[in-house]
C-alpha atoms as a PDB file:
ATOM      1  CA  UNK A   1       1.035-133.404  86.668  1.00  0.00           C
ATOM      2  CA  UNK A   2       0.777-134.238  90.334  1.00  0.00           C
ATOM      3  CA  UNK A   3       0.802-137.163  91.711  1.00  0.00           C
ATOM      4  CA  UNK A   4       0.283-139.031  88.159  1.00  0.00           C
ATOM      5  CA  UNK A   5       4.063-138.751  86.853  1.00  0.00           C
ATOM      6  CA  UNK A   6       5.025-137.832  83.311  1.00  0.00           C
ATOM      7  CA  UNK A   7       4.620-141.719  81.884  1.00  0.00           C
ATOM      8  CA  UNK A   8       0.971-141.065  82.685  1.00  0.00           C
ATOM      9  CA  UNK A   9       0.618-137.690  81.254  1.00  0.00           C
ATOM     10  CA  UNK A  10       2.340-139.240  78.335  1.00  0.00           C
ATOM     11  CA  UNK A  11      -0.164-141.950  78.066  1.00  0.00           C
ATOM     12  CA  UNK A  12      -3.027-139.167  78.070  1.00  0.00           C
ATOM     13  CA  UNK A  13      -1.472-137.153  75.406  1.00  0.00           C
ATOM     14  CA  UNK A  14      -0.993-140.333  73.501  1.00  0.00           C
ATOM     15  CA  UNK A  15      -4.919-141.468  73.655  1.00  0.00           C
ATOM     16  CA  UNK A  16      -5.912-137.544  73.267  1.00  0.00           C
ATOM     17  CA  UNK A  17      -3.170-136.576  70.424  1.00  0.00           C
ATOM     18  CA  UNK A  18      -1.658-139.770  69.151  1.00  0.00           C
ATOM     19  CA  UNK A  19      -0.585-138.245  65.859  1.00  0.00           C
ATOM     20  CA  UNK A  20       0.940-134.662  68.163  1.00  0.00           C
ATOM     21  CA  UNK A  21       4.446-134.354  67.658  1.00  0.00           C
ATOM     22  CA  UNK A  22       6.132-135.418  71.363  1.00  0.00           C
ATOM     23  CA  UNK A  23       9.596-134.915  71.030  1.00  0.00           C
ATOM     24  CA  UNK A  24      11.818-133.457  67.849  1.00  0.00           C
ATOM     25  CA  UNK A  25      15.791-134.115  67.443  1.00  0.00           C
ATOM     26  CA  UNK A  26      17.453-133.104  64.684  1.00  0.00           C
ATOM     27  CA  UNK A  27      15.723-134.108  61.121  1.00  0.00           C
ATOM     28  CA  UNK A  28      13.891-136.899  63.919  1.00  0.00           C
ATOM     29  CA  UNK A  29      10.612-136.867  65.550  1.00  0.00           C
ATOM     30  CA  UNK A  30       8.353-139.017  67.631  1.00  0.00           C
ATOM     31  CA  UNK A  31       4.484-138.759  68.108  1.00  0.00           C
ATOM     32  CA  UNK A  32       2.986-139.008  71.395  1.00  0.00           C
ATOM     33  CA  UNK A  33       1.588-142.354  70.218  1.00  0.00           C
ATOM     34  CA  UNK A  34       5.098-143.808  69.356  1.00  0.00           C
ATOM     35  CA  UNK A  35       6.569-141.920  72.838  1.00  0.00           C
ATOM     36  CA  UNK A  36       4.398-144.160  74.684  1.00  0.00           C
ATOM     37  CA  UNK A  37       4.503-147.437  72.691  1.00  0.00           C
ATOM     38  CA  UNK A  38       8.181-147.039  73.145  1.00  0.00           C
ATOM     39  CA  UNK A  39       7.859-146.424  77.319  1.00  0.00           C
ATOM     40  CA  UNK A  40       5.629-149.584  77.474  1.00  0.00           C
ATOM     41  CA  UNK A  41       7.717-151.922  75.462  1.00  0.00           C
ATOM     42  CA  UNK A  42      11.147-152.197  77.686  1.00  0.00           C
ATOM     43  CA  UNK A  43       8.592-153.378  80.810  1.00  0.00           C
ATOM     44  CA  UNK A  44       7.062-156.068  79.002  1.00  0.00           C
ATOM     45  CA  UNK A  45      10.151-156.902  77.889  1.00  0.00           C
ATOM     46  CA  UNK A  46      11.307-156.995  81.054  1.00  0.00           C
ATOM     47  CA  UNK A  47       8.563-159.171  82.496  1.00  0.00           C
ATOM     48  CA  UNK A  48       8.956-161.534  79.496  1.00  0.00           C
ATOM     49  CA  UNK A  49      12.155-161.853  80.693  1.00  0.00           C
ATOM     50  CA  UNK A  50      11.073-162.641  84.022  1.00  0.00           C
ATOM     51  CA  UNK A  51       8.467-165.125  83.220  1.00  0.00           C
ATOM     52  CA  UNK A  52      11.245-167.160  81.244  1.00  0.00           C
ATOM     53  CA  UNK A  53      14.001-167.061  83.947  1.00  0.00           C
ATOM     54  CA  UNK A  54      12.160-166.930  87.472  1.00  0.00           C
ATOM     55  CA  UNK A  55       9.444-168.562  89.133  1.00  0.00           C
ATOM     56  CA  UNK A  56       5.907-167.650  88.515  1.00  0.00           C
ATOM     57  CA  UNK A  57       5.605-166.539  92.183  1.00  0.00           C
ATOM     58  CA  UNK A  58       9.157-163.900  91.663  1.00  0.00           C
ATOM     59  CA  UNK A  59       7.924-162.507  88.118  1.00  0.00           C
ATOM     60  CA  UNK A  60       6.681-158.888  89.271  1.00  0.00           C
ATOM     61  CA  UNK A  61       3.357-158.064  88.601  1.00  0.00           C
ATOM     62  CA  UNK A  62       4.029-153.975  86.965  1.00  0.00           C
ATOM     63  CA  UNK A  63       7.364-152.287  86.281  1.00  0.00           C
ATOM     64  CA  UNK A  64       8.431-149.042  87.086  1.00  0.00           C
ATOM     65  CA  UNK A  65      11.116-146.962  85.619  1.00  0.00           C
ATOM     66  CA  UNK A  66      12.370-144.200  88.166  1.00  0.00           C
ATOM     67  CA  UNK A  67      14.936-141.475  87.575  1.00  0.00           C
ATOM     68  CA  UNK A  68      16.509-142.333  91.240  1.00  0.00           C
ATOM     69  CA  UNK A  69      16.089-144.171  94.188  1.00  0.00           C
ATOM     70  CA  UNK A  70      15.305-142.314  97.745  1.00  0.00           C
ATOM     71  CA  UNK A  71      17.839-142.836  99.706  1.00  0.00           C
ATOM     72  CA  UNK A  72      18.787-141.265 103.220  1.00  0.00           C
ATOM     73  CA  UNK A  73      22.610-139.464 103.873  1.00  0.00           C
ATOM     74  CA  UNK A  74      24.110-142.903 104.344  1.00  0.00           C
ATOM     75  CA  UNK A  75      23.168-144.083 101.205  1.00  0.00           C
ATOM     76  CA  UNK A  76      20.338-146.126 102.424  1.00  0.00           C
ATOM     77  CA  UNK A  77      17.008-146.892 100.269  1.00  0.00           C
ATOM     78  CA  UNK A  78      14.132-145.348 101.982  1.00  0.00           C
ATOM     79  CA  UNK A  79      11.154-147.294 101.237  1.00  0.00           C
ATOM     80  CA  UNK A  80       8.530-145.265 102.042  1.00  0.00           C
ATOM     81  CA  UNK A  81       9.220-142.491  99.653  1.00  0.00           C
ATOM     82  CA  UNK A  82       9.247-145.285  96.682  1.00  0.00           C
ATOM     83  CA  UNK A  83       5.287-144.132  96.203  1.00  0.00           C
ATOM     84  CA  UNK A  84       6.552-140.727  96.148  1.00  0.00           C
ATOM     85  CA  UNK A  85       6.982-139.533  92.501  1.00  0.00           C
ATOM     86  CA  UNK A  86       8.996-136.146  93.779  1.00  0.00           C
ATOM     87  CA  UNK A  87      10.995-138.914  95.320  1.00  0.00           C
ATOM     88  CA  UNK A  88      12.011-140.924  92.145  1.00  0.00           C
ATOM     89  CA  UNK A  89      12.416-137.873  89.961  1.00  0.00           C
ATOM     90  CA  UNK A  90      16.385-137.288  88.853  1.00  0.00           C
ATOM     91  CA  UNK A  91      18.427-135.268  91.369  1.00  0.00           C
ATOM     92  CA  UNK A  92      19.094-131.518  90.111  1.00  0.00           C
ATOM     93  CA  UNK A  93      22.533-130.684  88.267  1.00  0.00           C
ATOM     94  CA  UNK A  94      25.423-130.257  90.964  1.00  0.00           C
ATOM     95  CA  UNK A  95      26.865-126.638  90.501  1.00  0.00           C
ATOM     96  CA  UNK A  96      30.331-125.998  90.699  1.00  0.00           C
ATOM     97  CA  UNK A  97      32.225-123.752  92.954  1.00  0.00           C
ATOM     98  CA  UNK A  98      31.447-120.970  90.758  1.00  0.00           C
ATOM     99  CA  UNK A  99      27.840-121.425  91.395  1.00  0.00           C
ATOM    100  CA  UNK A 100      27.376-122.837  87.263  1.00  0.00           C
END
């Protein structure tokens, strides 16, 4: 995947495969084409919501859904790993003292 995320990959699945199952749980099931309708739809309802509460100038101009934010060891936002998608993916499980 690379550089190009999983919402992209998703997006090329859904254009090459729209009717290829994406994801199954239980008796449920989701095509790629549905996967990525469903990933689109919270940003523009997001920026709808934008362009009805905020000034024209605030309203941002793409959304981004990340799993984290980079931050440094004092908690601080580190803004130029926010291009980084290895940055924004979701830290890994914390073991317990047992190493689990």
């Amino acid at each position: 995947m690379g550089n190009a995320g999983i919402g992209s990959w998703v997006e090329r699945r859904a254009r090459a495969a729209p009717d290829g199952v994406a994801v199954i749980a239980g008796d449920r099931s989701l095509t790629y084409a549905e996967l990525a309708d469903r990933a689109r739809r919270p940003k523009g309802e997001l920026r709808a919501w934008c362009r009805e509460h905020l000034a024209a100038y605030q309203v941002p101009a793409f959304v981004t859904f990340v799993g984290c934010l980079p931050r440094n060891s004092v908690g601080k936002l580190i803004p130029a790993e926010l291009h980084n998608d290895a940055a924004l993916a979701p830290p890994p499980p914390r073991l317990n003292r047992s190493g689990r």
